[in-house]
N, C-alpha and C. Protein backbone atom coordinates (compact mmCIF):
# COMPACT_ATOMS: atom_id res chain seq x y z
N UNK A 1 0.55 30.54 5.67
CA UNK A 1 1.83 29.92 5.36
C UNK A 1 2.05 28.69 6.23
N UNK A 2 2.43 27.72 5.65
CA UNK A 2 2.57 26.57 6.30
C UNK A 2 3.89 26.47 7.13
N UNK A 3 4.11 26.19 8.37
CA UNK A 3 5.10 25.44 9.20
C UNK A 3 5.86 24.45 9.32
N UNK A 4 6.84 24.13 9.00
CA UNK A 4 7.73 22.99 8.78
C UNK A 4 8.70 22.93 10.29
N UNK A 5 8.63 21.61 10.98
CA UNK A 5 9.54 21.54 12.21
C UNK A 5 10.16 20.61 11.37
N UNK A 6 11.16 20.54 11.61
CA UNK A 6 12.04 19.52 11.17
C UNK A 6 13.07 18.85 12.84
N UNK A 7 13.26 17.49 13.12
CA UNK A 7 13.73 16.80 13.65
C UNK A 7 15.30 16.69 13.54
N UNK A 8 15.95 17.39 13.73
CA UNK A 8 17.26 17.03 13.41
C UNK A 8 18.31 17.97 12.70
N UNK A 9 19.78 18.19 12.90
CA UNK A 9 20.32 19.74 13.16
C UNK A 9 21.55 19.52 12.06
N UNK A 10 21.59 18.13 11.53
CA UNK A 10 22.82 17.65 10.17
C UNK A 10 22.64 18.20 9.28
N UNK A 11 22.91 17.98 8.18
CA UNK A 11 23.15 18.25 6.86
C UNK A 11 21.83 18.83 5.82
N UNK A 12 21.06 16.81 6.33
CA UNK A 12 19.99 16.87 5.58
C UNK A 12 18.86 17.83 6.62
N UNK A 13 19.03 17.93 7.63
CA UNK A 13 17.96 18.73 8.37
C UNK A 13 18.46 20.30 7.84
N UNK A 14 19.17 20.82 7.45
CA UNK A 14 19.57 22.29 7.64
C UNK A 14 19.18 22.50 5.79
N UNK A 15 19.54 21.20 5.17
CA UNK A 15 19.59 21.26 3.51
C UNK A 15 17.72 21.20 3.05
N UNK A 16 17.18 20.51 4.23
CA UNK A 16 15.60 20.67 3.60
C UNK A 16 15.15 22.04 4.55
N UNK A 17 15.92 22.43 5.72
CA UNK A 17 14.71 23.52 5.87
C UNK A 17 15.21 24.34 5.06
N UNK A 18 16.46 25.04 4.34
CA UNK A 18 16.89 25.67 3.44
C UNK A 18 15.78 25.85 2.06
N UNK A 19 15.15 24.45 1.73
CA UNK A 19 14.68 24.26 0.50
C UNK A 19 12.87 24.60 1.59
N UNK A 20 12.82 24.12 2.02
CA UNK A 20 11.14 24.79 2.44
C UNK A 20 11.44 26.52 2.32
N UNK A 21 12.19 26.93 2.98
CA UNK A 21 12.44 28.43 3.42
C UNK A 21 12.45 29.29 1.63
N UNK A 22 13.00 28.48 1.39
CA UNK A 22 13.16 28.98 -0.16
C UNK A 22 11.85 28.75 -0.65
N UNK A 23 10.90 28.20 -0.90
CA UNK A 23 9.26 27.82 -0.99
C UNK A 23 8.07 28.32 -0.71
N UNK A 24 8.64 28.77 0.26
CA UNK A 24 7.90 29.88 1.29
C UNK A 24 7.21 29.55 2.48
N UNK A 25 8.05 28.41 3.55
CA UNK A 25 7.18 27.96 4.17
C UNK A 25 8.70 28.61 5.54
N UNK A 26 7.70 28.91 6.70
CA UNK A 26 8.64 29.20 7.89
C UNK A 26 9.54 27.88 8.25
N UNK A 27 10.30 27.55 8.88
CA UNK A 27 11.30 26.50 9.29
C UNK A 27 11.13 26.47 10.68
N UNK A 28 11.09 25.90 11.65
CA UNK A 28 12.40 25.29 13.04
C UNK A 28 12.77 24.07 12.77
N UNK A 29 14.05 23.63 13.63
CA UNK A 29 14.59 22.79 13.60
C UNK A 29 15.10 22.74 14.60
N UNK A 30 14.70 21.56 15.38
CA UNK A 30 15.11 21.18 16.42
C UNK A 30 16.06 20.16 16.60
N UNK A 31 16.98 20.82 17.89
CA UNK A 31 17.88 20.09 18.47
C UNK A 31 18.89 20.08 19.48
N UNK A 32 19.42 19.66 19.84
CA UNK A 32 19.98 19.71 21.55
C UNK A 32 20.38 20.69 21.28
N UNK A 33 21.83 21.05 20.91
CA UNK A 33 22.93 22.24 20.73
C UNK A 33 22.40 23.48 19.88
N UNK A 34 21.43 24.22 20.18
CA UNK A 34 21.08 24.92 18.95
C UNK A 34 22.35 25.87 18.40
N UNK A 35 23.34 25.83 19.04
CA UNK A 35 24.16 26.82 19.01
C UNK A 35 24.88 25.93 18.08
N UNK A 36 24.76 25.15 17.06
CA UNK A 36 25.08 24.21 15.92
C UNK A 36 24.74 24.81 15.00
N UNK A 37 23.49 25.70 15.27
CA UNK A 37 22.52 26.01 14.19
C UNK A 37 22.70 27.98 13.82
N UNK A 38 23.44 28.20 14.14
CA UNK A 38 23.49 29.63 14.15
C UNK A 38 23.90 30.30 13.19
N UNK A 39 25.05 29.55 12.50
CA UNK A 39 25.15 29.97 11.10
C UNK A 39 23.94 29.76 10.05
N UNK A 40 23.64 28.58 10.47
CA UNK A 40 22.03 28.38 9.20
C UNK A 40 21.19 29.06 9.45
N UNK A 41 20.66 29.62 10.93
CA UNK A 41 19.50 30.71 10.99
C UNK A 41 19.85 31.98 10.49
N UNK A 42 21.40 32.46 10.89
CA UNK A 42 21.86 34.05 10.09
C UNK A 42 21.60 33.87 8.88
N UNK A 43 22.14 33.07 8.35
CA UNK A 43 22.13 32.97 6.64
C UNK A 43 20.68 32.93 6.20
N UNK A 44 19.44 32.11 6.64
CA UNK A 44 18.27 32.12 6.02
C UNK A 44 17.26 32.77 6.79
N UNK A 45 17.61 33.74 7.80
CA UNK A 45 16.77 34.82 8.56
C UNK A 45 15.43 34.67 9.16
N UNK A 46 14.22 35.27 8.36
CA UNK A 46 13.28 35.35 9.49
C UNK A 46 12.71 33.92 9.53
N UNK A 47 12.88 33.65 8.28
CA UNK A 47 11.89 32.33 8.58
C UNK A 47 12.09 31.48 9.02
N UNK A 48 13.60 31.19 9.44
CA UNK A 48 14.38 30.17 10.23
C UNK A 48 14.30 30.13 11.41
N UNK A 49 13.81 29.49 12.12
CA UNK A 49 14.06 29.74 13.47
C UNK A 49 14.54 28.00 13.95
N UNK A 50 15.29 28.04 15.27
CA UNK A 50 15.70 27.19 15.87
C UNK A 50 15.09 26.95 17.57
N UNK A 51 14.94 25.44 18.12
CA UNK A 51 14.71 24.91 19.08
C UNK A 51 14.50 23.93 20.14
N UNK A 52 13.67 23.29 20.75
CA UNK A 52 14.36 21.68 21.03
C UNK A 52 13.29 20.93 20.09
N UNK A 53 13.17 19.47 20.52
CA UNK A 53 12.92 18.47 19.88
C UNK A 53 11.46 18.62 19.58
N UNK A 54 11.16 19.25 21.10
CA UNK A 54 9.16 19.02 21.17
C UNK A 54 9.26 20.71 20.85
N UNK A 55 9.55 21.71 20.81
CA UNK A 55 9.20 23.17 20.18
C UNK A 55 9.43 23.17 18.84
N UNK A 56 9.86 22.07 18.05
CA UNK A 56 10.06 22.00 16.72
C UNK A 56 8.94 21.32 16.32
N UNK A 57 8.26 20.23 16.70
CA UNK A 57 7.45 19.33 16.47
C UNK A 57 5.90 20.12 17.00
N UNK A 58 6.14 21.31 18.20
CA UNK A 58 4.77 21.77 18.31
C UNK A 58 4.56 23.14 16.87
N UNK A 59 5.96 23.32 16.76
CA UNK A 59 5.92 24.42 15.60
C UNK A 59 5.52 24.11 14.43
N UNK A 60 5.69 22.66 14.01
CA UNK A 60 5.33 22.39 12.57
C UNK A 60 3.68 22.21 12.50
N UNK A 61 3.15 22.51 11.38
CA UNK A 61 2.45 22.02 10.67
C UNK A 61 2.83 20.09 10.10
N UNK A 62 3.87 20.18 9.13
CA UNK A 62 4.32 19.48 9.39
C UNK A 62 5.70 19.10 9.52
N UNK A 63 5.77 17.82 9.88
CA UNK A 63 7.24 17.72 10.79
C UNK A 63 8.03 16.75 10.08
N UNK A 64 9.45 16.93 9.93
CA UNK A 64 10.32 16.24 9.22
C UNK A 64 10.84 15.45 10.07
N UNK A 65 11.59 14.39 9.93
CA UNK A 65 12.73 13.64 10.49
C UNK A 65 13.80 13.52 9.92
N UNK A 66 14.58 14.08 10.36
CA UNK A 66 16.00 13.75 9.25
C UNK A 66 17.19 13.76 10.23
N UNK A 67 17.03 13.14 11.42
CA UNK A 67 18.60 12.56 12.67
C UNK A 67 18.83 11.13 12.07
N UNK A 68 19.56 10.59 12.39
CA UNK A 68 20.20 8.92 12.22
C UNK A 68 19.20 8.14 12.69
N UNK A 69 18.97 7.18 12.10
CA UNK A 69 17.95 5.98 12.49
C UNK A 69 18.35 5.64 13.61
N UNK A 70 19.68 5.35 14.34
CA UNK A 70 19.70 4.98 15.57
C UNK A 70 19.05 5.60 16.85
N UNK A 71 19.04 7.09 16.67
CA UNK A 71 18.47 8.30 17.12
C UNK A 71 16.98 8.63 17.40
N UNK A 72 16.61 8.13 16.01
CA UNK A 72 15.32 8.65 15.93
C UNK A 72 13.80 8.45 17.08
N UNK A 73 14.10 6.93 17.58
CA UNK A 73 13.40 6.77 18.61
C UNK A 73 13.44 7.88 19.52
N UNK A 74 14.49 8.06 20.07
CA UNK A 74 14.81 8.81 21.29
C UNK A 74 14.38 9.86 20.78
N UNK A 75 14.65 10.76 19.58
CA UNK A 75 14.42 12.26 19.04
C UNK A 75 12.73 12.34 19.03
N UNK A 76 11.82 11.29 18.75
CA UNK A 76 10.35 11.54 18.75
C UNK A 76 10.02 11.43 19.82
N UNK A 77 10.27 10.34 20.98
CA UNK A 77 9.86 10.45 22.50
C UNK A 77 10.09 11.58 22.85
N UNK A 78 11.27 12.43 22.74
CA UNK A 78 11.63 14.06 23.30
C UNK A 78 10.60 14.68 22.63
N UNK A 79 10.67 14.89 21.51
CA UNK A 79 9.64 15.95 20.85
C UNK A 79 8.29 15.19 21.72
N UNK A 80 7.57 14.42 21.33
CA UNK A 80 6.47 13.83 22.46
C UNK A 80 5.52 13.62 21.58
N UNK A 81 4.65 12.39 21.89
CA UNK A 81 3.91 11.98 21.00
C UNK A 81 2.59 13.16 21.06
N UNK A 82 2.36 13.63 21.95
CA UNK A 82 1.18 14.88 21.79
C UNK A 82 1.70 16.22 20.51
N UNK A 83 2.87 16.05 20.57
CA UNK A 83 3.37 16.98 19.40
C UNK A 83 3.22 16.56 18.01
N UNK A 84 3.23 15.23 18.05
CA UNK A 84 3.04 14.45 16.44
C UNK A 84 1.69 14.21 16.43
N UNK A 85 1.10 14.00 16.61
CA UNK A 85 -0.51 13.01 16.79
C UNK A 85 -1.35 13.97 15.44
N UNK A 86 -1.26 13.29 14.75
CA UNK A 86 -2.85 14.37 13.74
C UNK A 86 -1.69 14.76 13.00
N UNK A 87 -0.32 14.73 12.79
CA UNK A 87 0.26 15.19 11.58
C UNK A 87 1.35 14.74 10.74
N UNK A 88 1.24 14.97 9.79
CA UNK A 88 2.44 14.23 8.85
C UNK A 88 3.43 14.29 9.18
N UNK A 89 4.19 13.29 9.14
CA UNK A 89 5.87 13.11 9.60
C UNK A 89 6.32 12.52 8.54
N UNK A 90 7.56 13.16 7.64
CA UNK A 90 7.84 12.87 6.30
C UNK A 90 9.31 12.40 7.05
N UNK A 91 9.31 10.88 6.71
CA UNK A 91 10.28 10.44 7.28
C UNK A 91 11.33 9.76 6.58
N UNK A 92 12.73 10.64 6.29
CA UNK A 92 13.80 10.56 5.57
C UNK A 92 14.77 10.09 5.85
N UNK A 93 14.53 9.52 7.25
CA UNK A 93 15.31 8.38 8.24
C UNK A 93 15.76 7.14 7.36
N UNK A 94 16.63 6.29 8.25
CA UNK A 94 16.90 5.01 7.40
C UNK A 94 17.98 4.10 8.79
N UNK A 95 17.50 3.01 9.04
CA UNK A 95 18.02 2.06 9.67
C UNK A 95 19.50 1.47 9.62
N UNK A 96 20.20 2.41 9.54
CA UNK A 96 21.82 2.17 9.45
C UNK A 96 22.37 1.95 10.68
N UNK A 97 23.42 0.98 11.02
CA UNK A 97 24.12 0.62 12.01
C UNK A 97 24.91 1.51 12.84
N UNK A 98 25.32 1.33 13.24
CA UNK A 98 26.74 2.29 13.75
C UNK A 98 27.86 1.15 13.78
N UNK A 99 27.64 0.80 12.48
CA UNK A 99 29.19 -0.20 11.87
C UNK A 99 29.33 0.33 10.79
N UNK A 100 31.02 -0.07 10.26
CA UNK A 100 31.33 -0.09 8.97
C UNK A 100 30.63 -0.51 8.32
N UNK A 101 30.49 -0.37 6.65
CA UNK A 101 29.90 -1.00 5.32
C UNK A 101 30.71 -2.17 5.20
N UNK A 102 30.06 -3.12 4.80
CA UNK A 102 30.35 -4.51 4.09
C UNK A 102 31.02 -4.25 2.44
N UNK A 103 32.12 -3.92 1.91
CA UNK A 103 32.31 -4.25 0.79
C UNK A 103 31.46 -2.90 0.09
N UNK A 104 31.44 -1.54 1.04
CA UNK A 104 30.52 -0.51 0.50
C UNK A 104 28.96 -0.62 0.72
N UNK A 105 28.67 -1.65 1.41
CA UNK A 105 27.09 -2.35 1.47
C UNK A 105 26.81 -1.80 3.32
N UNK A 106 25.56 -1.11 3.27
CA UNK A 106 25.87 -0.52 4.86
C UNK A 106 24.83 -1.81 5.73
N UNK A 107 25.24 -1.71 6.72
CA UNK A 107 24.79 -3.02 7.37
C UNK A 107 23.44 -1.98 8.37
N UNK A 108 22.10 -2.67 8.06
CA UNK A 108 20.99 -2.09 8.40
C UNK A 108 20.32 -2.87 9.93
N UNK A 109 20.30 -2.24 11.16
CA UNK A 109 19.87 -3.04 12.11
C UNK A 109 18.45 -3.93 12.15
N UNK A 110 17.66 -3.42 11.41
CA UNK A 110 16.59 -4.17 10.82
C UNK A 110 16.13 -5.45 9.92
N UNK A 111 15.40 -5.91 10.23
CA UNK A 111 15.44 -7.24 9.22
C UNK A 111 14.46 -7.15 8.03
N UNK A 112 15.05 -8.28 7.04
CA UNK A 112 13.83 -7.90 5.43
C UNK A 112 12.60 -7.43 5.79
N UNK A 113 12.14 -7.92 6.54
CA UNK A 113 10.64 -7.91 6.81
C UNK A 113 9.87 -7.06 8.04
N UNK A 114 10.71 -6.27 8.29
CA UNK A 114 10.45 -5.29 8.82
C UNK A 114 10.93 -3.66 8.27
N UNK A 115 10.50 -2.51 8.22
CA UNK A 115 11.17 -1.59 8.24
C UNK A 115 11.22 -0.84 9.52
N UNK A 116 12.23 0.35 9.16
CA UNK A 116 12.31 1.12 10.48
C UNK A 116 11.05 2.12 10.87
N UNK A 117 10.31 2.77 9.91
CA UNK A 117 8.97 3.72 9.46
C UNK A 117 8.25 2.81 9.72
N UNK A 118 7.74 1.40 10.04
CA UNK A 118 6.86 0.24 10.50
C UNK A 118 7.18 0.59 12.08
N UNK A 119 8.36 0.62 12.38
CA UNK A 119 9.00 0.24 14.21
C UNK A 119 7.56 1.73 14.72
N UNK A 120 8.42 3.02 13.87
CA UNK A 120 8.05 3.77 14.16
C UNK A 120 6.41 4.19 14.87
N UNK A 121 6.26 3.94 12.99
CA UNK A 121 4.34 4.24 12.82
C UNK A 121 3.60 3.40 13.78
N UNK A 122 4.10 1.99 14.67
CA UNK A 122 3.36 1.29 15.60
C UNK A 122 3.75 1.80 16.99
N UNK A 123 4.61 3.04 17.22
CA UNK A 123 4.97 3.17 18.28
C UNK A 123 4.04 4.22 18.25
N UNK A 124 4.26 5.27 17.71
CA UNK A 124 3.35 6.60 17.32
C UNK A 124 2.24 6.66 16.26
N UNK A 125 1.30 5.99 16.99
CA UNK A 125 0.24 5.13 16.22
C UNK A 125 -0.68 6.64 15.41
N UNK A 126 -0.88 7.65 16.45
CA UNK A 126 -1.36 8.74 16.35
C UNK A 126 -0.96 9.88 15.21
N UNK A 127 0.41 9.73 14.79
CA UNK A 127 0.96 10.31 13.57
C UNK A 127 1.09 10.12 12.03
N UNK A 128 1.29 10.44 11.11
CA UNK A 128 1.35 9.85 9.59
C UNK A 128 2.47 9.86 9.28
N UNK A 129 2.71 8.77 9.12
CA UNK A 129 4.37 8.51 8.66
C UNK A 129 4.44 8.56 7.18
N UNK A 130 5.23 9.57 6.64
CA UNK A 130 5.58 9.06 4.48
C UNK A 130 6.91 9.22 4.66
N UNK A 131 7.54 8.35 4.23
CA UNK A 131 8.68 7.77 3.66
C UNK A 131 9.37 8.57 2.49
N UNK A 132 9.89 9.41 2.56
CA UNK A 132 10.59 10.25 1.47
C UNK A 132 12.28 10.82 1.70
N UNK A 133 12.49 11.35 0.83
CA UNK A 133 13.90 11.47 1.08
C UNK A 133 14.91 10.59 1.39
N UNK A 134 14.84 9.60 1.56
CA UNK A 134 16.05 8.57 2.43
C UNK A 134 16.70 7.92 0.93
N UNK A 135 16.67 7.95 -0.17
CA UNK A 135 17.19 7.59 -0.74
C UNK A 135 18.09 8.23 -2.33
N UNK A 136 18.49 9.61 -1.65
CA UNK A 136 19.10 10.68 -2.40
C UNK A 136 19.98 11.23 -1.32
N UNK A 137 21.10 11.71 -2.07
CA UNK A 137 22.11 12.50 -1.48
C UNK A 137 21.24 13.97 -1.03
N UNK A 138 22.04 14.70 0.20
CA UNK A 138 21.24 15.89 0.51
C UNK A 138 21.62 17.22 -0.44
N UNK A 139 22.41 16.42 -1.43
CA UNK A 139 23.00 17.84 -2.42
C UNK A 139 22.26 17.86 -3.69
N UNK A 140 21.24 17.17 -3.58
CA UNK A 140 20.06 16.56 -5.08
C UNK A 140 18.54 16.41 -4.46
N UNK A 141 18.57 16.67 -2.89
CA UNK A 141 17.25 16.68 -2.27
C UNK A 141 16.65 18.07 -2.75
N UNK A 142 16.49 19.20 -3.31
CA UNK A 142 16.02 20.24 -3.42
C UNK A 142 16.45 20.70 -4.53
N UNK A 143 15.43 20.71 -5.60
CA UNK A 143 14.91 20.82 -7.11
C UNK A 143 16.65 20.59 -7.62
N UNK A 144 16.95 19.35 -7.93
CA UNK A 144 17.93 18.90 -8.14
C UNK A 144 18.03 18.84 -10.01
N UNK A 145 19.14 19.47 -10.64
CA UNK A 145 19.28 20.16 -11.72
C UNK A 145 19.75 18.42 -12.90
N UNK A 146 18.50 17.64 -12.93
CA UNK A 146 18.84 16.64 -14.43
C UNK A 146 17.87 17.27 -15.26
N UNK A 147 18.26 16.45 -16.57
CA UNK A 147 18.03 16.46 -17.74
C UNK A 147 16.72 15.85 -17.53
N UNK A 148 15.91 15.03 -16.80
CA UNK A 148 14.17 14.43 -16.31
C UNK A 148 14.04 14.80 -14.63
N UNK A 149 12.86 14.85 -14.33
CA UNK A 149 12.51 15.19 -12.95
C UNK A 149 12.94 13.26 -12.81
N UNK A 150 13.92 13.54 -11.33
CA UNK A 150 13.34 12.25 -10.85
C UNK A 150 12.36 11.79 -9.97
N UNK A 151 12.88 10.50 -9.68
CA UNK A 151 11.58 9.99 -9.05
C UNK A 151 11.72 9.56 -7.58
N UNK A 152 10.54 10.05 -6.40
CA UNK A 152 11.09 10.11 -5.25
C UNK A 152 9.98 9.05 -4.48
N UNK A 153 10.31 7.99 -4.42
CA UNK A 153 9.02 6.55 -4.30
C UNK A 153 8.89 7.10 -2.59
N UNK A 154 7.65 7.20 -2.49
CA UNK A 154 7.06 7.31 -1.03
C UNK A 154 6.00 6.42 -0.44
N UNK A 155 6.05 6.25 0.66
CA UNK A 155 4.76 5.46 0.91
C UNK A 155 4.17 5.80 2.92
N UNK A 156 3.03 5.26 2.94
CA UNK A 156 2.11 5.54 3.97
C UNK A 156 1.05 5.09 4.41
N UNK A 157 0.10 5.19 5.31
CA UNK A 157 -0.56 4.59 6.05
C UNK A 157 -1.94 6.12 5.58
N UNK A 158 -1.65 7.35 5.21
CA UNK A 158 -2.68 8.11 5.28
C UNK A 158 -2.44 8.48 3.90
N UNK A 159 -3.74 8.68 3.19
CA UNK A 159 -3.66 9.22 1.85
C UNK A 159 -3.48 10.84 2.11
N UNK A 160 -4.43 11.81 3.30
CA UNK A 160 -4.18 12.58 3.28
C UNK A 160 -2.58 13.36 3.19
N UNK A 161 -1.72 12.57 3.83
CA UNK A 161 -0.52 12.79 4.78
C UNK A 161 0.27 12.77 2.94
N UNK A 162 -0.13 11.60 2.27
CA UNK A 162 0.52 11.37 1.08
C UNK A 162 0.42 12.79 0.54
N UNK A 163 -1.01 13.03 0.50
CA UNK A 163 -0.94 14.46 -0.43
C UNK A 163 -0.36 15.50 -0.16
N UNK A 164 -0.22 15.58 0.78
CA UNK A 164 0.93 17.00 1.67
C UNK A 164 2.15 16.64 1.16
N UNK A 165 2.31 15.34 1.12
CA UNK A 165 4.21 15.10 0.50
C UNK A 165 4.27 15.34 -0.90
N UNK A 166 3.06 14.62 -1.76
CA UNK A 166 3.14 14.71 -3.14
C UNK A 166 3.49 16.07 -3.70
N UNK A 167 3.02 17.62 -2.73
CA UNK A 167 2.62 18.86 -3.26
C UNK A 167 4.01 19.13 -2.82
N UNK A 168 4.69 18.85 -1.75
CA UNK A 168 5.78 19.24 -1.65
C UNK A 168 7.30 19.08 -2.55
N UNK A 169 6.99 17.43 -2.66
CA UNK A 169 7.73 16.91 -4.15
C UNK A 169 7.53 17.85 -5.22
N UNK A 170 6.62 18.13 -5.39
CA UNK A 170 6.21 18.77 -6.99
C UNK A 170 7.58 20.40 -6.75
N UNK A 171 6.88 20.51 -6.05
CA UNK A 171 7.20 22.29 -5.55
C UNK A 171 9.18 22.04 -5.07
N UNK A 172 9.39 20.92 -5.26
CA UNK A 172 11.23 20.28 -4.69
C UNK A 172 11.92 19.74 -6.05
N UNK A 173 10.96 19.73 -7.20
CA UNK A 173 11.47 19.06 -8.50
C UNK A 173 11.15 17.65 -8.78
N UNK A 174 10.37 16.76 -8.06
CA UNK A 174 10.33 15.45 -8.23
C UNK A 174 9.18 14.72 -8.87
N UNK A 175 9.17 14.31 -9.18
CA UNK A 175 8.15 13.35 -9.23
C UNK A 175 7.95 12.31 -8.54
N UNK A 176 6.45 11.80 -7.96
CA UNK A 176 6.40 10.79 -6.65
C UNK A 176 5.96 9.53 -7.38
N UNK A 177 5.86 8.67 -6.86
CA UNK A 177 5.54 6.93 -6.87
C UNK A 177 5.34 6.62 -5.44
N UNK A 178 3.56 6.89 -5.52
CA UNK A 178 3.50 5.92 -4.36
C UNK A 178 3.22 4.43 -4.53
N UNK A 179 3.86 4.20 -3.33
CA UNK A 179 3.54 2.64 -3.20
C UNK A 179 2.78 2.05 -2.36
N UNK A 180 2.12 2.95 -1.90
CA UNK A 180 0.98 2.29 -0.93
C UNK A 180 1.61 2.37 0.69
N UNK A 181 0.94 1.31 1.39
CA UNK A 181 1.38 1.43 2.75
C UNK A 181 2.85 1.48 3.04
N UNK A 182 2.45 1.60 4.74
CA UNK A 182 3.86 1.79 5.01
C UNK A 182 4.58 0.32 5.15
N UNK A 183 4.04 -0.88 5.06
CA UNK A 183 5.01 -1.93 4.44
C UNK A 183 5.60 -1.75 3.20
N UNK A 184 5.53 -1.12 2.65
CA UNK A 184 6.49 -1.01 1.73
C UNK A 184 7.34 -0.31 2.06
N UNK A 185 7.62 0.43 2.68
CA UNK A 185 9.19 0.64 3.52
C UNK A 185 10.06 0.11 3.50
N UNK A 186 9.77 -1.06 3.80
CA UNK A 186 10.74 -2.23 3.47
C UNK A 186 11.75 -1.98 2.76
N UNK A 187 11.10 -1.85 1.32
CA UNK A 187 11.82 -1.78 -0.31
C UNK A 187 12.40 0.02 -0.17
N UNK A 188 11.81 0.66 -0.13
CA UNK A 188 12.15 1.80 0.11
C UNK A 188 13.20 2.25 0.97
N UNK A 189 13.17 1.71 2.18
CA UNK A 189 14.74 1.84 2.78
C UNK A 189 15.55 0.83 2.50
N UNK A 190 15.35 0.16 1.34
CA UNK A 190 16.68 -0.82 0.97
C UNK A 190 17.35 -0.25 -0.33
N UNK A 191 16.52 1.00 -0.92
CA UNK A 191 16.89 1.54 -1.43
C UNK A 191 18.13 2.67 -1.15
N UNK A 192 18.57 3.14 -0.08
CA UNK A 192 19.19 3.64 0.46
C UNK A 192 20.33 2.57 0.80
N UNK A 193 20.67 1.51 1.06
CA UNK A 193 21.52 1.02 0.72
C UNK A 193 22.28 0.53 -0.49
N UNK A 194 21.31 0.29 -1.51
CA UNK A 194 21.79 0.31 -3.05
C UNK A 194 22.40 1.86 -3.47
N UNK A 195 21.59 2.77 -2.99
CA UNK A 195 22.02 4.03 -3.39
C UNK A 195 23.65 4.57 -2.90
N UNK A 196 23.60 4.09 -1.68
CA UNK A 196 25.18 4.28 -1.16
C UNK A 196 26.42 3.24 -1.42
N UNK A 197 25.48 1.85 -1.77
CA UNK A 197 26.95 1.41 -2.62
C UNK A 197 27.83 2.59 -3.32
N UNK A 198 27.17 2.51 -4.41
CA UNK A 198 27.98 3.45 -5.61
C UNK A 198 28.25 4.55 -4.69
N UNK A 199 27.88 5.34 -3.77
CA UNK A 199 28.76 6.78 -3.50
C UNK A 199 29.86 6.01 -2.25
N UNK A 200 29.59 4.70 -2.00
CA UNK A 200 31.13 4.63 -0.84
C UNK A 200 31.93 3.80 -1.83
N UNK A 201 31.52 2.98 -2.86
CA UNK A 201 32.54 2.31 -3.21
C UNK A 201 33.24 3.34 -4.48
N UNK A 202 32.61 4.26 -4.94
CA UNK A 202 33.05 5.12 -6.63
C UNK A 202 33.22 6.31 -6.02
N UNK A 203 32.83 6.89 -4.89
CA UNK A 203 32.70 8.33 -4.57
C UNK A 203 31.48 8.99 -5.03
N UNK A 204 30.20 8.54 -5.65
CA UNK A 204 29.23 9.19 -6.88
C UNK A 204 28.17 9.67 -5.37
N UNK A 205 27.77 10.97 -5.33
CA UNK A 205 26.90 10.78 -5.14
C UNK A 205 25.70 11.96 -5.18
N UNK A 206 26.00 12.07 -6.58
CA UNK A 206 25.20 13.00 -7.04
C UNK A 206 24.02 11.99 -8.31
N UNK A 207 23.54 11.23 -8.05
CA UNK A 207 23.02 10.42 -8.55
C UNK A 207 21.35 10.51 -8.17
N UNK A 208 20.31 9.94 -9.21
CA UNK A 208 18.97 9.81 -8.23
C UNK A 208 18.39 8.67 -8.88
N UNK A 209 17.38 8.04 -8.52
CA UNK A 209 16.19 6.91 -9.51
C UNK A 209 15.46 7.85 -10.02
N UNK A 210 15.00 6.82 -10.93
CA UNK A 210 14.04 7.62 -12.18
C UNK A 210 13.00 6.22 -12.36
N UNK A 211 12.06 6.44 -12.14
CA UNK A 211 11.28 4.80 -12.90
C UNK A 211 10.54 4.89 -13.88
N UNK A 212 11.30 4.51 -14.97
CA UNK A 212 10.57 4.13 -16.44
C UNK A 212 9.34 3.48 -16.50
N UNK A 213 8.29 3.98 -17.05
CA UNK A 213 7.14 2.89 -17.34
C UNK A 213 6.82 2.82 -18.84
């Protein structure tokens, strides 16, 4: 049975180990306060378990990220780069400010031509970064009930690392689009700002992409 650490103790961290646990894969999730986490381990039992940053990251097989982009630096130095090195890090992060939205438009500390999964993957050269999740609500991240599977565009630096995400997509309801390296991040976390227009300016955000060919 495969191991999932997940990075982070919010919404989307408690809403994907929920959906691994349901899959059949064990959970931790790490994070400062575990005592945040106590209702989510009663409720999803053995396979849940909780801990810090680097006992989550030595627990996984592989390891999620899902804290605030502002965060995230600091959350992988704690966990420690000997904890990531040799494994996939499916990274659902996204470069948001700690400012208001522009007109519903969230203001991203990063520039066009960089992404934040680029900052990352050159810091923690040793790990596989894929790009998933960051551009869906966490109430449609786990086999999310439309009328077509949508579509969950990922991208990376390891094909292997890809295939661990692709099998996981499948087994979450999605269908993947890769796009190749992790420069394409870029486009991929700008997608997450198009996506949250419509849920700050309409309230929507039960919404997903789909890409027609």
């Amino acid at each position: 049975m495969k191991k999932i650490g997940i990075l982070g103790s919010g919404i989307v961290g408690q809403t994907l180990g929920s959906g691994f646990i349901k899959h059949g894969y064990d959970v931790m999730i790490g994070t400062r306060d575990i005592g945040k986490l106590m209702e989510w381990a009663t409720a999803e039992g053995e396979h849940a378990h909780t801990g810090s940053f680097k006992e989550a990251a030595e627990f996984g097989d592989i390891v999620v990220l899902a804290c605030k982009g502002t965060a995230v630096e600091a959350v992988l130095e704690l966990a420690g780069a000997s904890q990531l090195a040799g494994k996939t890090i499916i990274d659902a992060t996204n470069p948001i400010e700690d400012a208001p939205p522009e007109n519903g438009v969230l203001r991203f500390f990063t520039s066009q031509n960089e992404s934040l999964m680029e900052i990352l993957q050159g810091k923690f050269p040793d790990a596989h970064f894929v790009k998933a999740f960051n551009s869906v609500s966490y109430l449609k991240m786990v086999n999310p009930d439309f009328e077509a599977r949508p579509t969950m565009f990922i991208c990376g630096n390891s094909e292997a690392a890809k295939k661990e995400v692709r099998a996981i997509l499948d087994q979450f309801g999605w269908e993947t689009e890769d796009f190749g390296s992790v420069t394409s991040a870029r486009g991929i976390e700008a997608l997450c700002m198009l996506y949250c227009t419509i849920g700050l300016r309409d309230n929507r955000w039960t919404q997903a992409f789909k890409l027609l060919t």
